[in-house]
Protein backbone atom coordinates (compact mmCIF):
# COMPACT_ATOMS: atom_id res chain seq x y z
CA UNK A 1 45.98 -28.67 118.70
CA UNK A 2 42.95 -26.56 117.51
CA UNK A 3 40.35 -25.83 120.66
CA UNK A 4 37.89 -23.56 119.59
CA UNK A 5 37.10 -22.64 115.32
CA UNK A 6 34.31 -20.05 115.05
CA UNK A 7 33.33 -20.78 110.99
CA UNK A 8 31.43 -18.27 109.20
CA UNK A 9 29.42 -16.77 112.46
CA UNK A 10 27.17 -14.21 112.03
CA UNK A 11 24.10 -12.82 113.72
CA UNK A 12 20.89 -10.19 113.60
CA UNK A 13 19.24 -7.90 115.75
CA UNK A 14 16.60 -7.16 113.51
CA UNK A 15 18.09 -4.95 110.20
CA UNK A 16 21.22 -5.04 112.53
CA UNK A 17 24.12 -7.01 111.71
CA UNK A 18 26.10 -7.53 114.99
CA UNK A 19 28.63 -10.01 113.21
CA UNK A 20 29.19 -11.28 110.49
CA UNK A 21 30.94 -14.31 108.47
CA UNK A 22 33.38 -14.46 111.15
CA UNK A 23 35.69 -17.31 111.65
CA UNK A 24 39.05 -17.82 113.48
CA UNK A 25 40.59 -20.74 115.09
CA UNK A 26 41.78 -20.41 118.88
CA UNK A 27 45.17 -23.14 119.42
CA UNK A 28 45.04 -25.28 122.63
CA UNK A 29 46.72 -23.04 125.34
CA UNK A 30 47.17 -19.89 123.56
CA UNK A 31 45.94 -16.25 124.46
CA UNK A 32 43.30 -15.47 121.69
CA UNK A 33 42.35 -11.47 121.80
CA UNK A 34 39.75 -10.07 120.14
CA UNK A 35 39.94 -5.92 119.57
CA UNK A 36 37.87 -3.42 118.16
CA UNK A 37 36.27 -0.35 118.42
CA UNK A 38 33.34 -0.11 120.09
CA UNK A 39 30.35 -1.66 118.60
CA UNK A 40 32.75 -3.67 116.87
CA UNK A 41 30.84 -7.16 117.59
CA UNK A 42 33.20 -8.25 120.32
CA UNK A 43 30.97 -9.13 123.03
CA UNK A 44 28.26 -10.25 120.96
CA UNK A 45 30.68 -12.79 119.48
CA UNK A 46 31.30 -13.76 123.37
CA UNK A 47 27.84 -14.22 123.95
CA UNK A 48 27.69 -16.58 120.91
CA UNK A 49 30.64 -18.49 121.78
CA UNK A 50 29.34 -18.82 125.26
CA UNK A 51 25.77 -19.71 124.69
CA UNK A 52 23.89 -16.92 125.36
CA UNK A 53 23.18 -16.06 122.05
CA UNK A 54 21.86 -18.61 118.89
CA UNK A 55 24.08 -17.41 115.69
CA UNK A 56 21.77 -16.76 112.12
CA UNK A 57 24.97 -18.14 110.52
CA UNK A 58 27.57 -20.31 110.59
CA UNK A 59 28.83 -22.95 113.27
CA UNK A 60 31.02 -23.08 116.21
CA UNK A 61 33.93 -26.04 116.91
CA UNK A 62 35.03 -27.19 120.16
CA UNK A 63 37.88 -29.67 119.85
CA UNK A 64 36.10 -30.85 117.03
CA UNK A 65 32.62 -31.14 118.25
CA UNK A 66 29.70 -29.16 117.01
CA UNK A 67 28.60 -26.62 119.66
CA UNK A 68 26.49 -24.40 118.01
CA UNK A 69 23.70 -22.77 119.84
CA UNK A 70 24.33 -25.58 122.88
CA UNK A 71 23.04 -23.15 126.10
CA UNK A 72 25.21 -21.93 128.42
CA UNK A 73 25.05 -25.29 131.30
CA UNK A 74 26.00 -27.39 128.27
CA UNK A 75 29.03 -25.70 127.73
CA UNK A 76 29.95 -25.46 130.80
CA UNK A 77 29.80 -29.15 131.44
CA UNK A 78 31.62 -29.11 128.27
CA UNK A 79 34.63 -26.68 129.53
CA UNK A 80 33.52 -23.25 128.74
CA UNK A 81 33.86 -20.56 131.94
CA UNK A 82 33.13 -17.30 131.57
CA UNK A 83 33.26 -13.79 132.96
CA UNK A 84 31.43 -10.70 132.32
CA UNK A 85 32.33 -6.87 131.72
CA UNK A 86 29.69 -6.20 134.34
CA UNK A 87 30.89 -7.64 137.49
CA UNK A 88 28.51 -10.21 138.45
CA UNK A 89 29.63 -10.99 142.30
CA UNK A 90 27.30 -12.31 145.13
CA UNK A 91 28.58 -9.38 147.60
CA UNK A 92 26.57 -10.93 150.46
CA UNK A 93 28.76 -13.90 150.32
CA UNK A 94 32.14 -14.46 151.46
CA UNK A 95 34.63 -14.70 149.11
CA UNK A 96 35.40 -18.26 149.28
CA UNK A 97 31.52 -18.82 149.30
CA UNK A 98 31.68 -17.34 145.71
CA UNK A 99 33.77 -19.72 144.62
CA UNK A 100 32.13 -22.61 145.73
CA UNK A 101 29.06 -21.69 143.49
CA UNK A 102 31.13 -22.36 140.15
CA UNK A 103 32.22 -25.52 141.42
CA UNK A 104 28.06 -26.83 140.96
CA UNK A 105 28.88 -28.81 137.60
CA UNK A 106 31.78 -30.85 139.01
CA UNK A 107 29.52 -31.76 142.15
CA UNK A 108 27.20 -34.50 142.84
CA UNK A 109 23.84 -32.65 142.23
CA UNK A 110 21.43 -35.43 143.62
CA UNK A 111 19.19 -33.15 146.12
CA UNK A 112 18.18 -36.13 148.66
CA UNK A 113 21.64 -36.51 150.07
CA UNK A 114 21.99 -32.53 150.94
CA UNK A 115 18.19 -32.35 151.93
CA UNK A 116 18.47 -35.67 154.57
CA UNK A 117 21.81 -34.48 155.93
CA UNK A 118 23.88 -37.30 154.69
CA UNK A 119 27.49 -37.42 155.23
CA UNK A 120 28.21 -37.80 151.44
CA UNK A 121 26.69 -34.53 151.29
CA UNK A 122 29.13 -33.16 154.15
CA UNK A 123 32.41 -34.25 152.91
CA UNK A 124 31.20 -33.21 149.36
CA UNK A 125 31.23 -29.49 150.66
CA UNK A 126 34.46 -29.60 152.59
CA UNK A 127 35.93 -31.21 149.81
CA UNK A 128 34.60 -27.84 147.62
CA UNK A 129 35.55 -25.46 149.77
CA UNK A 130 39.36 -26.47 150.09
CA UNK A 131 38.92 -26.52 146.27
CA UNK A 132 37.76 -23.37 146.24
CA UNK A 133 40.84 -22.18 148.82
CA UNK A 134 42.91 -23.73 146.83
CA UNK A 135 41.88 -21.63 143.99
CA UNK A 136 42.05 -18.13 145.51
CA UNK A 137 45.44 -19.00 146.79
CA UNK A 138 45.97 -19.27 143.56
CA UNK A 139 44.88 -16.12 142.19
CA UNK A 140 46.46 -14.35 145.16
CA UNK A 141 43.03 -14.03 147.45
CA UNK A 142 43.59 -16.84 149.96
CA UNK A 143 43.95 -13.99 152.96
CA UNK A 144 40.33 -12.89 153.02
CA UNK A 145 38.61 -16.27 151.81
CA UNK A 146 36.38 -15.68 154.59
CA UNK A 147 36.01 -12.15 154.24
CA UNK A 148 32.12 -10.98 152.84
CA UNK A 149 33.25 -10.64 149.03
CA UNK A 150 31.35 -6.76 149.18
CA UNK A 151 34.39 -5.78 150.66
CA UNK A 152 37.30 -6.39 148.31
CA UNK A 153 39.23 -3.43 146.45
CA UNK A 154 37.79 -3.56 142.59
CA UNK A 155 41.01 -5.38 141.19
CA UNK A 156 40.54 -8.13 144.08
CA UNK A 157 36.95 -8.70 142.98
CA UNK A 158 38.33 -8.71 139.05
CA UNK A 159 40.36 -11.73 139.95
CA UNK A 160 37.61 -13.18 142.40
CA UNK A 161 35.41 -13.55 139.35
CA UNK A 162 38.18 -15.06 137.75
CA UNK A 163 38.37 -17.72 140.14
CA UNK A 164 34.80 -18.55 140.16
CA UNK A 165 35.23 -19.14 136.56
CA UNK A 166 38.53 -21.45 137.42
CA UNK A 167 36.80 -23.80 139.96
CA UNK A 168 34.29 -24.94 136.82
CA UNK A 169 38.13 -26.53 135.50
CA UNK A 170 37.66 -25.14 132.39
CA UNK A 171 39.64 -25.90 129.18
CA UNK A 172 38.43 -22.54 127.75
CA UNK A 173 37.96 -19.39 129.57
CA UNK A 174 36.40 -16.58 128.29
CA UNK A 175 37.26 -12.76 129.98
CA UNK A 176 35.05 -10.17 128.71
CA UNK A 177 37.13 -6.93 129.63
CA UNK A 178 39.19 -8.19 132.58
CA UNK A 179 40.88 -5.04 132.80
CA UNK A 180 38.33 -2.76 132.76
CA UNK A 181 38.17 -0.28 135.57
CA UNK A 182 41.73 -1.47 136.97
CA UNK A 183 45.07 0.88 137.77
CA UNK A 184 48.04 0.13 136.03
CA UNK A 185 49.12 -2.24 139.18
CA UNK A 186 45.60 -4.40 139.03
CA UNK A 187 46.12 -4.35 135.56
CA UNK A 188 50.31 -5.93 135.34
CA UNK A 189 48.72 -8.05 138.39
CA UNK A 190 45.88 -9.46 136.20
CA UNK A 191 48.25 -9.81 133.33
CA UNK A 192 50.51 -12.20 135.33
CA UNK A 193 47.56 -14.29 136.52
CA UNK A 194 46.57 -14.83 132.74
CA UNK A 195 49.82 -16.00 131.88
CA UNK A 196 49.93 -18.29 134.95
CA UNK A 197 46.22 -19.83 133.82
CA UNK A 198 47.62 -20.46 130.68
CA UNK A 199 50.63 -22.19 132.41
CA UNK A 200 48.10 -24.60 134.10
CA UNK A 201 46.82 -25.68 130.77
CA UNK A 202 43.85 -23.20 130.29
CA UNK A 203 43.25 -21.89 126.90
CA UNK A 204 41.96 -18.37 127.40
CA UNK A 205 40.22 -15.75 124.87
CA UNK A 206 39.81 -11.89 125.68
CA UNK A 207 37.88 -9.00 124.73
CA UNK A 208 39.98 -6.35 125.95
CA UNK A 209 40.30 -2.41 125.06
CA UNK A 210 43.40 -1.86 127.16
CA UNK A 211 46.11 -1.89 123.96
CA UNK A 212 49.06 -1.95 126.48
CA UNK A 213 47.56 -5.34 128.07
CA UNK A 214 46.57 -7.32 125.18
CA UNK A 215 49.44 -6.59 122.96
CA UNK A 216 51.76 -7.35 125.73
CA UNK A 217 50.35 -10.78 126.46
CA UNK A 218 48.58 -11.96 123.21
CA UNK A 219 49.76 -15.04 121.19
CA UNK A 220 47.07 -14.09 118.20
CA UNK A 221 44.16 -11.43 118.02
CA UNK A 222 41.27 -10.74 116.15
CA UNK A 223 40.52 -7.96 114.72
CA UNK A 224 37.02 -6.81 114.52
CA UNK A 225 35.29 -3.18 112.68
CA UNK A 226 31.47 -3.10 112.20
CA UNK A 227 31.05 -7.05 113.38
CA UNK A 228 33.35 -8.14 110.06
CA UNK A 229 36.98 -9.25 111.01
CA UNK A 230 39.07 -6.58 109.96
CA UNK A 231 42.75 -8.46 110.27
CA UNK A 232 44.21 -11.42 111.97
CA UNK A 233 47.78 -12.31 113.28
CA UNK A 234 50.22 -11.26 115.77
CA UNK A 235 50.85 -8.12 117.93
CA UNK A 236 53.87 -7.07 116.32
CA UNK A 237 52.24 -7.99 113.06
CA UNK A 238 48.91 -6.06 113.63
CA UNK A 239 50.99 -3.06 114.89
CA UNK A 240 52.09 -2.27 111.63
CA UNK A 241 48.83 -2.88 109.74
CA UNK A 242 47.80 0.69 108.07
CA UNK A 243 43.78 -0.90 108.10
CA UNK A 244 44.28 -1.62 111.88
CA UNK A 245 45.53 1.15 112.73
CA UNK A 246 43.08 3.82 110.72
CA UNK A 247 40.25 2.08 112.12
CA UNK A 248 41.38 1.08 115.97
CA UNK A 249 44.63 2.12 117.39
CA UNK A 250 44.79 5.40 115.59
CA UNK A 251 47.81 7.44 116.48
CA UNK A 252 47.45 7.30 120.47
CA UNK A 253 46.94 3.62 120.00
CA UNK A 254 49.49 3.06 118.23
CA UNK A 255 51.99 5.03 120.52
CA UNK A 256 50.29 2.58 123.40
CA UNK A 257 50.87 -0.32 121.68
CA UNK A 258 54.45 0.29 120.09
CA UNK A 259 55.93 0.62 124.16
CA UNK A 260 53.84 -2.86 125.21
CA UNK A 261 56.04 -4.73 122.17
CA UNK A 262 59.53 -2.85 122.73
């Protein structure tokens, strides 16, 4: 089953052209990559998938339905999580306190209940925040739920935003350079967590410059060079591609990549 087709999307910054006439189609419970150099258009393609941006061009798909330029609480309700490159954690919170916040759109909103006490509104939060333990238990955090979320290792607050992201019970999750700033551990660590998402039914897509990482646990990945798609297809496929490799991996990526597919 087809989740997510980008068709034709581009967009302008002016005389810029951040992307353009791009289109892919993500399967239902797959691991869909996008790569590039930087500059390539990979985030800004993010940030039109997930709302944040309007696209000049072209339309987005999800499971059919036209999404295009919906804002980012639309999608949301609609199954679209999302994380950042940027960690964006409440650090005065405690971690399971962070989680709790995604869970917003799968909660009864109505303010009267919370603001008169009502015990609706009590059970409601209990019932959220065993969701939410449920969740880091999950993703391997369930020791310091209680803990303030400031003081986490970086890897631990990688995967916290991760779970935030889970508690919305997405269909699609977007991870904007999960890896980013993680050791090699926090990095295999995060790698099994992915899979195990995508176990639980989660389609996820990636922006992701760690080669090692994304060619070891990639179904498909896009390839993109000055906001154009550059090649399509598998790891092992794009591994041997003399365009992919003259304009991303190069020889050292290509030595990192050749190990992650052995």
């Amino acid at each position: 089953m087809t989740l997510l087709v980008a068709e034709n999307v581009g967009i302008r910054f002016g005389g810029v052209r951040a992307v353009e006439n791009v289109s892919f189609a993500v399967q239902a419970g797959h691991i869909f990559s996008i790569i590039g150099p930087n500059g390539a258009g990979k985030t800004t393609l993010f940030n039109v998938l997930s709302g944040i941006y309007r696209p000049d061009s072209g339309r987005v798909l999800l499971a059919g339905e036209d999404v295009t330029g919906m804002p980012p609480h639309r999608l949301a309700a609609k199954g679209i999580a999302r994380t950042f490159q940027n960690l964006q954690i409440f650090y005065g919170m405690t971690v399971v306190e962070n989680v709790m916040v995604g869970r917003h759109l799968r909660e009864d909103r109505r303010i009267v209940p919370s603001m008169l006490g009502l015990p609706s509104a009590a059970r409601q939060n209990r019932a959220t925040r065993q969701k939410a333990r449920e969740i880091l238990a999950f993703v391997g955090l369930g020791d310091p739920a209680d803990e303030p979320a400031g003081s986490l290792p970086y890897g631990a607050l990688r995967r916290l935003e991760i779970a935030r992201a889970l508690a919305l019970e997405p269909r699609l999750l977007l991870l904007d350079e999960p890896a980013a700033g993680c050791n090699p551990v926090e990095t295999a660590e995060l790698g099994e967590l992915v899979r195990s998402i995508v176990r639980q039914g989660v389609t996820i897509m990636l922006v992701e410059h760690d080669m090692r990482f994304v060619m070891q646990i990639s179904d498909r990945l896009l390839v993109l060079d000055g906001g154009r798609t550059l090649a399509e297809g598998s790891a092992a496929a794009l591994r041997q591609n003399p365009e992919v490799i003259a304009a991303y991996l190069g020889r050292h990526g290509a030595r990192e990549a050749n190990p992650a597919l052995s």
